[in-house]
Structures are given as C-alpha cells and as structure tokens.
PDB file of N, CA and C in Angstrom:
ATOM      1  N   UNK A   1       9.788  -0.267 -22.910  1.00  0.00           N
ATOM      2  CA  UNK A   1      11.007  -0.443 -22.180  1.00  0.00           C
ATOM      3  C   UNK A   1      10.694  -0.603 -20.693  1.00  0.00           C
ATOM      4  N   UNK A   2      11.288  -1.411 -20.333  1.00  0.00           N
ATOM      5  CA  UNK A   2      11.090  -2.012 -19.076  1.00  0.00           C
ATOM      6  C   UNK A   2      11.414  -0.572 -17.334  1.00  0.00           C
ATOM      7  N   UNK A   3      12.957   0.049 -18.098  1.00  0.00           N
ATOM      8  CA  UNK A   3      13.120   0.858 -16.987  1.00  0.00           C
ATOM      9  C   UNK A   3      12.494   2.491 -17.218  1.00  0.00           C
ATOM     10  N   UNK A   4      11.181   2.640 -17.655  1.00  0.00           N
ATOM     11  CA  UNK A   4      10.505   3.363 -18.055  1.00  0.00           C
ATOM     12  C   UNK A   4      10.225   4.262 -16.788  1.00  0.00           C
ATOM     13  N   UNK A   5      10.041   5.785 -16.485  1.00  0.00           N
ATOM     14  CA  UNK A   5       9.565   5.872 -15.690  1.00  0.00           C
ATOM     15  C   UNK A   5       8.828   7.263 -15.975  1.00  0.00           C
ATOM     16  N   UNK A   6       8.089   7.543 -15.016  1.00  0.00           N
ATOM     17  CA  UNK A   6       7.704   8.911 -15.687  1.00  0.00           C
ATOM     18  C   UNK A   6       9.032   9.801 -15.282  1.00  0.00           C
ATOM     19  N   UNK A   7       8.807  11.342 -16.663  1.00  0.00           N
ATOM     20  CA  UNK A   7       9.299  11.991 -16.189  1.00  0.00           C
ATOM     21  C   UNK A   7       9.485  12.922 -15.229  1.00  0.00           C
ATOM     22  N   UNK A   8      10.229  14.016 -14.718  1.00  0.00           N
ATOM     23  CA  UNK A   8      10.404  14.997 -13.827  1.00  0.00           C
ATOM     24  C   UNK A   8       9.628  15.546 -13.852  1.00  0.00           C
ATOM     25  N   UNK A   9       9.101  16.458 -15.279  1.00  0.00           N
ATOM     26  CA  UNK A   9       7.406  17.039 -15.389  1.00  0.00           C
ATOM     27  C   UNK A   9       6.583  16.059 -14.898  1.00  0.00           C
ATOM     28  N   UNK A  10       6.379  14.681 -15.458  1.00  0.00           N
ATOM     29  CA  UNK A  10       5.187  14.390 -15.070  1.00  0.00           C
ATOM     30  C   UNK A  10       4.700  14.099 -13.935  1.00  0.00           C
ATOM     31  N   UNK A  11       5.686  13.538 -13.045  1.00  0.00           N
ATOM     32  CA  UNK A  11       5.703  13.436 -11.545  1.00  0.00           C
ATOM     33  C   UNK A  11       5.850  14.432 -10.953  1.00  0.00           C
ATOM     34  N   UNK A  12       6.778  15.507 -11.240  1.00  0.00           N
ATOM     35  CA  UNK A  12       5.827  16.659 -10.594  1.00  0.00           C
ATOM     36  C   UNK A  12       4.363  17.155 -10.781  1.00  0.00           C
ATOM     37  N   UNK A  13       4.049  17.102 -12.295  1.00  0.00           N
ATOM     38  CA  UNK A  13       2.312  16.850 -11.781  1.00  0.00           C
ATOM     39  C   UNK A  13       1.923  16.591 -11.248  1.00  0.00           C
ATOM     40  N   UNK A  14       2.210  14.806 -11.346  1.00  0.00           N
ATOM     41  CA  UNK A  14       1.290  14.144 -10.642  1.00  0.00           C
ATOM     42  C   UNK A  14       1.225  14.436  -8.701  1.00  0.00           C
ATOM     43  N   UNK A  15       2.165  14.634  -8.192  1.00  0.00           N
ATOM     44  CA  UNK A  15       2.310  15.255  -7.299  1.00  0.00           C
ATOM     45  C   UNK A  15       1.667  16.702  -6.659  1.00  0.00           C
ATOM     46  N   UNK A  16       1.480  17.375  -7.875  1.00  0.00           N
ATOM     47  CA  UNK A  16       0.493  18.753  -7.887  1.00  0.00           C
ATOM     48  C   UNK A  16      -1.211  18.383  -7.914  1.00  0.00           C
ATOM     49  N   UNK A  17      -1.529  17.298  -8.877  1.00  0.00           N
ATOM     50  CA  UNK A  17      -2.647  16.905  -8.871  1.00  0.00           C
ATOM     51  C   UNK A  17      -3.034  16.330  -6.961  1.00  0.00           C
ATOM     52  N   UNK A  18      -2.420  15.096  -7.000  1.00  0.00           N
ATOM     53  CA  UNK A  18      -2.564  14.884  -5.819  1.00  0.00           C
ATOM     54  C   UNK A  18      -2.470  15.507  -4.488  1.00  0.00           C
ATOM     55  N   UNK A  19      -2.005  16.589  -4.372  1.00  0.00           N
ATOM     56  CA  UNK A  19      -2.361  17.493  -4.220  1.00  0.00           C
ATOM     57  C   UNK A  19      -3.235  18.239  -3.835  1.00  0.00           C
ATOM     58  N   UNK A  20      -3.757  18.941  -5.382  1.00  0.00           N
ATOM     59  CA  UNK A  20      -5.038  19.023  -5.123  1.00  0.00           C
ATOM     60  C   UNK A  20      -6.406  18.342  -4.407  1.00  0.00           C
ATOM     61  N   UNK A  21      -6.375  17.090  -5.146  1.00  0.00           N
ATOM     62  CA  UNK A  21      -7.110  15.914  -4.641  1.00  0.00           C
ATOM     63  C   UNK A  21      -7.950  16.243  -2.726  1.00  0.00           C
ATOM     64  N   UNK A  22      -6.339  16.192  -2.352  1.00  0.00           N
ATOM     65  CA  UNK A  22      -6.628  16.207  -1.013  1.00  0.00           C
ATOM     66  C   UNK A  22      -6.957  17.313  -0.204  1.00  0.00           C
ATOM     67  N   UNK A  23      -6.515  18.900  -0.791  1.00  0.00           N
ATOM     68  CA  UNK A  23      -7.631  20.119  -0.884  1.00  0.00           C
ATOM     69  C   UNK A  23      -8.858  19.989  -1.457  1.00  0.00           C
ATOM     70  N   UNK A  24      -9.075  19.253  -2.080  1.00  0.00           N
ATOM     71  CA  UNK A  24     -11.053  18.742  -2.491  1.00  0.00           C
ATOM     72  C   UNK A  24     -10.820  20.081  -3.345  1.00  0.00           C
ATOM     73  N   UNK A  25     -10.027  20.473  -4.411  1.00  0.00           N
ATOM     74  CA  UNK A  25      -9.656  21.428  -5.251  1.00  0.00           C
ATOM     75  C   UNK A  25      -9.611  20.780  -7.120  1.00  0.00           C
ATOM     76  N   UNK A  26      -9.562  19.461  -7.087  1.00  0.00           N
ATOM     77  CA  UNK A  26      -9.331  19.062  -8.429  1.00  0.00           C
ATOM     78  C   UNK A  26     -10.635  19.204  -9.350  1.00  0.00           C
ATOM     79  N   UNK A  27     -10.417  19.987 -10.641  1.00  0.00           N
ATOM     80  CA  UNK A  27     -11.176  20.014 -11.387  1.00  0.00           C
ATOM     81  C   UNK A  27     -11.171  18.908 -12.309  1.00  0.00           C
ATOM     82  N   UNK A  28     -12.613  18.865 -13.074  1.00  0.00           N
ATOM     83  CA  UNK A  28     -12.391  17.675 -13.882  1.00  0.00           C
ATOM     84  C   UNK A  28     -11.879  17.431 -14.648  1.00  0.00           C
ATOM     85  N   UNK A  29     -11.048  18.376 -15.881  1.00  0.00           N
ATOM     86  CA  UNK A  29     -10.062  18.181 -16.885  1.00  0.00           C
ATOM     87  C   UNK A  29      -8.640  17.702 -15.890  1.00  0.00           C
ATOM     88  N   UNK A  30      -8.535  18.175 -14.787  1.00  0.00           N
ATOM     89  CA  UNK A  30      -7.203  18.113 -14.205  1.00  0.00           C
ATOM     90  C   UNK A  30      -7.582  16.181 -13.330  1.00  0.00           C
ATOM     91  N   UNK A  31      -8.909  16.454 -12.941  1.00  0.00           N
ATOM     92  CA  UNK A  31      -9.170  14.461 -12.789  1.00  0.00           C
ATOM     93  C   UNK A  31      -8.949  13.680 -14.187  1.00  0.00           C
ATOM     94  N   UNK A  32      -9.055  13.543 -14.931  1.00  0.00           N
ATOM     95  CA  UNK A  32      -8.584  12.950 -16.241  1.00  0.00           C
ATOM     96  C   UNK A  32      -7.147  13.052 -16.598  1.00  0.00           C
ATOM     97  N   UNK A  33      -6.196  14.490 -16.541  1.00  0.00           N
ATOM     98  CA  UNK A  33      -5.191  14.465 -16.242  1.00  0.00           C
ATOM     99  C   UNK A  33      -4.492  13.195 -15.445  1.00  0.00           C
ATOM    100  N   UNK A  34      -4.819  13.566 -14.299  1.00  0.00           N
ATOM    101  CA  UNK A  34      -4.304  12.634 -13.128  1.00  0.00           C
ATOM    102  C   UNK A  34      -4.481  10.999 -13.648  1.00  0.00           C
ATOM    103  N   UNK A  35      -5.746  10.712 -14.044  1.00  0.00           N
ATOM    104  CA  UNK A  35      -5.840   8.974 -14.170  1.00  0.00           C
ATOM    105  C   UNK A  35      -5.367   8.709 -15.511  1.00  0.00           C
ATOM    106  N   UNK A  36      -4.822   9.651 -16.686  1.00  0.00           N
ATOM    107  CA  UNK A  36      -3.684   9.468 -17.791  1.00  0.00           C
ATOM    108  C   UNK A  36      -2.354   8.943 -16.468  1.00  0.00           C
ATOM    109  N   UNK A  37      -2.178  10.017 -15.551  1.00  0.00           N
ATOM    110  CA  UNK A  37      -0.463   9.928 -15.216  1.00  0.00           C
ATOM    111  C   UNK A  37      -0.675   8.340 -14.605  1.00  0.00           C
ATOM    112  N   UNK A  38      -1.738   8.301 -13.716  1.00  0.00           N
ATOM    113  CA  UNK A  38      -1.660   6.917 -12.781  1.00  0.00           C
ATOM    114  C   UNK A  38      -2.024   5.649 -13.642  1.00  0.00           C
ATOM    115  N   UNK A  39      -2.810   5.784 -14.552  1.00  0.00           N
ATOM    116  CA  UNK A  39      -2.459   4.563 -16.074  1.00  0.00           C
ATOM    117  C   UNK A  39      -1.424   4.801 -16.086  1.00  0.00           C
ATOM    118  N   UNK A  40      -0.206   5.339 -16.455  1.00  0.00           N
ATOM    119  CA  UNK A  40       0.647   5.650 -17.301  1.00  0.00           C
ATOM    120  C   UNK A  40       1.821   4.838 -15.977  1.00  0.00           C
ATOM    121  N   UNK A  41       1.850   5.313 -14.677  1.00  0.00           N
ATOM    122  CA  UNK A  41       2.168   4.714 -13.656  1.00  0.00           C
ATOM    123  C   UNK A  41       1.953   3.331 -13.871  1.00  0.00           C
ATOM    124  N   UNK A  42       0.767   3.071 -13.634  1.00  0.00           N
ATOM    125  CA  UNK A  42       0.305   1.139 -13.869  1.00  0.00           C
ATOM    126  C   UNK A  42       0.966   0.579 -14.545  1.00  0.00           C
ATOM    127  N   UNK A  43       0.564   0.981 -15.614  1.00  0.00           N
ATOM    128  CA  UNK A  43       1.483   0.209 -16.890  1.00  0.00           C
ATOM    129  C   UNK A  43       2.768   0.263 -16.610  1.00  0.00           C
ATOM    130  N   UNK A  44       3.911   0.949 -16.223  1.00  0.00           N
ATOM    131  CA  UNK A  44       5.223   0.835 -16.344  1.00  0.00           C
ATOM    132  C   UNK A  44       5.250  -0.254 -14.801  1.00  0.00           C
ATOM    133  N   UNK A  45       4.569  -0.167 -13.994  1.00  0.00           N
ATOM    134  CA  UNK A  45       4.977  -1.163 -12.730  1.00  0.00           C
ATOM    135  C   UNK A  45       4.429  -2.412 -13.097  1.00  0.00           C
ATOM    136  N   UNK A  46       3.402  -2.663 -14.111  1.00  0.00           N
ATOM    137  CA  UNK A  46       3.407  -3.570 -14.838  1.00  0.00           C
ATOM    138  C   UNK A  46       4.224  -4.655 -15.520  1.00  0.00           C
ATOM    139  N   UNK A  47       4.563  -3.836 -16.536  1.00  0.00           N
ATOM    140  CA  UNK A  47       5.918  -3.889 -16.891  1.00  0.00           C
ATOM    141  C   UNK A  47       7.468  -4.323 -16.622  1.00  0.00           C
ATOM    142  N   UNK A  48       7.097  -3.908 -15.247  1.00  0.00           N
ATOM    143  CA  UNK A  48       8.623  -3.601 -14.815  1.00  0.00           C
ATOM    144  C   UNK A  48       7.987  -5.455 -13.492  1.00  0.00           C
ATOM    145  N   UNK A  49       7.012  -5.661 -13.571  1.00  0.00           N
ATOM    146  CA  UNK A  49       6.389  -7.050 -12.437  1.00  0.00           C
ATOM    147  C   UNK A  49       6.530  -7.878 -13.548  1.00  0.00           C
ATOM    148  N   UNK A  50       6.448  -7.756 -15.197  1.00  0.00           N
ATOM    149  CA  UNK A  50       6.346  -8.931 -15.494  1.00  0.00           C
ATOM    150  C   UNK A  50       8.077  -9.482 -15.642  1.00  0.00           C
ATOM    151  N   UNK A  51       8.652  -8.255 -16.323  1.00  0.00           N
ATOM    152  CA  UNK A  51      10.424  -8.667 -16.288  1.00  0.00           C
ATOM    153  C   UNK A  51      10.520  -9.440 -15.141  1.00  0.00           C
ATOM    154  N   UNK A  52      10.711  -8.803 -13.667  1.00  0.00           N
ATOM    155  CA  UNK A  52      11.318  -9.367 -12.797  1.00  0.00           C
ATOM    156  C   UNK A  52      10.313 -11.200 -12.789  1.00  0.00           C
ATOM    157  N   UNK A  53       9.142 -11.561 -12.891  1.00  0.00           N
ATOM    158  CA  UNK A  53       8.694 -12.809 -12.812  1.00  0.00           C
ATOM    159  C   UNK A  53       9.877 -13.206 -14.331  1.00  0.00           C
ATOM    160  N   UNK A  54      10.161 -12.495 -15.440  1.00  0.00           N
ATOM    161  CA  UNK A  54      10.531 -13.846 -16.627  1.00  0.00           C
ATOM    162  C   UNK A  54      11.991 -13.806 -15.824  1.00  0.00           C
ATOM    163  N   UNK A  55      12.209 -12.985 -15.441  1.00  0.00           N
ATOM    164  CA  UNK A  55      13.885 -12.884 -14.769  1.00  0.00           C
ATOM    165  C   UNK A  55      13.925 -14.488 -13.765  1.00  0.00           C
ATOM    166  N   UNK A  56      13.337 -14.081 -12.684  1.00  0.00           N
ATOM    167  CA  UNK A  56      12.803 -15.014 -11.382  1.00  0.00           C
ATOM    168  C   UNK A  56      12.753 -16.439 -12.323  1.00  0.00           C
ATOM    169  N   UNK A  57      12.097 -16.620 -13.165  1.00  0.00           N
ATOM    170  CA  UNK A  57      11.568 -18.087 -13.748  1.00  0.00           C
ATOM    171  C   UNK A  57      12.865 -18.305 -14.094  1.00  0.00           C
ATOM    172  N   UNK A  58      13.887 -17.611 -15.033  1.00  0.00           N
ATOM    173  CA  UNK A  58      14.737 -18.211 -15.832  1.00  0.00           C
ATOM    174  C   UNK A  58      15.811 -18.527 -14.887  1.00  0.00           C
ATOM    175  N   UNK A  59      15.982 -17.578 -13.543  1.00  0.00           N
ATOM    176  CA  UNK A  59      16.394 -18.424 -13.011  1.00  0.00           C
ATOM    177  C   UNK A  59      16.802 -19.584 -11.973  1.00  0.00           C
ATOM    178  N   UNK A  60      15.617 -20.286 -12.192  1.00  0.00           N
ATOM    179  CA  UNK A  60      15.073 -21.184 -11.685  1.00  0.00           C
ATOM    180  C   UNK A  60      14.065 -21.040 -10.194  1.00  0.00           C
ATOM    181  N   UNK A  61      13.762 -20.134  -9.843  1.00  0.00           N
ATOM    182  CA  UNK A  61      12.929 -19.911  -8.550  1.00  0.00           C
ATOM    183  C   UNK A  61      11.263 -20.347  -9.344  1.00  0.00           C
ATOM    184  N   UNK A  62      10.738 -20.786  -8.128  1.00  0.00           N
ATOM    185  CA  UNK A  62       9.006 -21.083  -8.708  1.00  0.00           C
ATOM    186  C   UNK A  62       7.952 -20.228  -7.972  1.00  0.00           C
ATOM    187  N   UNK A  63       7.971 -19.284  -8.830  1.00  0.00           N
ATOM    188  CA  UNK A  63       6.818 -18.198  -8.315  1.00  0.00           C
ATOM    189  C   UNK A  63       5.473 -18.437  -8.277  1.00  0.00           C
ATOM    190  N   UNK A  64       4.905 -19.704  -8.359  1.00  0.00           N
ATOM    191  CA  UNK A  64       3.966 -20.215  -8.033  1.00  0.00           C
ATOM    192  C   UNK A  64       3.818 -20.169  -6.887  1.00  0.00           C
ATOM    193  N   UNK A  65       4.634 -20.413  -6.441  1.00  0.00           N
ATOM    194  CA  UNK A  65       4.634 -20.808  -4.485  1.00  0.00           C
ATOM    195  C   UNK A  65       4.271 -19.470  -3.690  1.00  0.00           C
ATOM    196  N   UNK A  66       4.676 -18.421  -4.273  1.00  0.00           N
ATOM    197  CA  UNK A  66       3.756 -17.142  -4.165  1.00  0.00           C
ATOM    198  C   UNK A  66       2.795 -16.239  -4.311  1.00  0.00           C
ATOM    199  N   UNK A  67       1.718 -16.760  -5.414  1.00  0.00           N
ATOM    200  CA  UNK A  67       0.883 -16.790  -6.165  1.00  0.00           C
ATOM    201  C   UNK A  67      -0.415 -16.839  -5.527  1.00  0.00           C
TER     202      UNK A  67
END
C-alpha cells in the first residue's frame, strides 16, 4: 500500500536508535534493528516515488525532463 508508513512504535524507535547512534552508544543487535526500520523507511518512500511518477505520467506531465 502506497500510504504506508511506519508506525508510532516504530518511529519512535527509530528515533531512540538514532539517538543512540549519535551518543556512539548503539549496540550491534540494536544496528541491525535500525537498518530493518530504515529499509523498511526506503521501501515505503519508494513506493510512495513510484505512485506519484504513474500519477504525474497519466496525467500528462513528462518526467523525463527531470530525470
């Protein structure tokens, strides 16, 4: 589904992880954690870039010209 997003838990994680990160505090089960949430991130902005291009094409704009 296109308007996918993470949830309230998980973005508050991910927010706790990062976090950490920047205290130089993240352990390595909790680094694997984190690059599940930020895949998990990717993919839905993914997702959500290819809709808006089939949206954009159908109607009629040429996103080539931005490319």
């Amino acid at each position: 589904m296109v308007d996918q997003r993470l949830t309230w838990e998980q973005d508050t994680r991910l927010r706790e992880l990062i976090a950490l990160v920047k205290q130089g505090q993240l352990l390595v089960d909790e680094q694997a954690e984190m690059e599940q949430l930020v895949d998990l991130v990717d993919h839905q902005m993914l997702l959500r870039s290819e809709a808006l291009l089939l949206l954009l094409q159908q109607r009629g704009h040429d996103i080539n010209l931005y490319l």
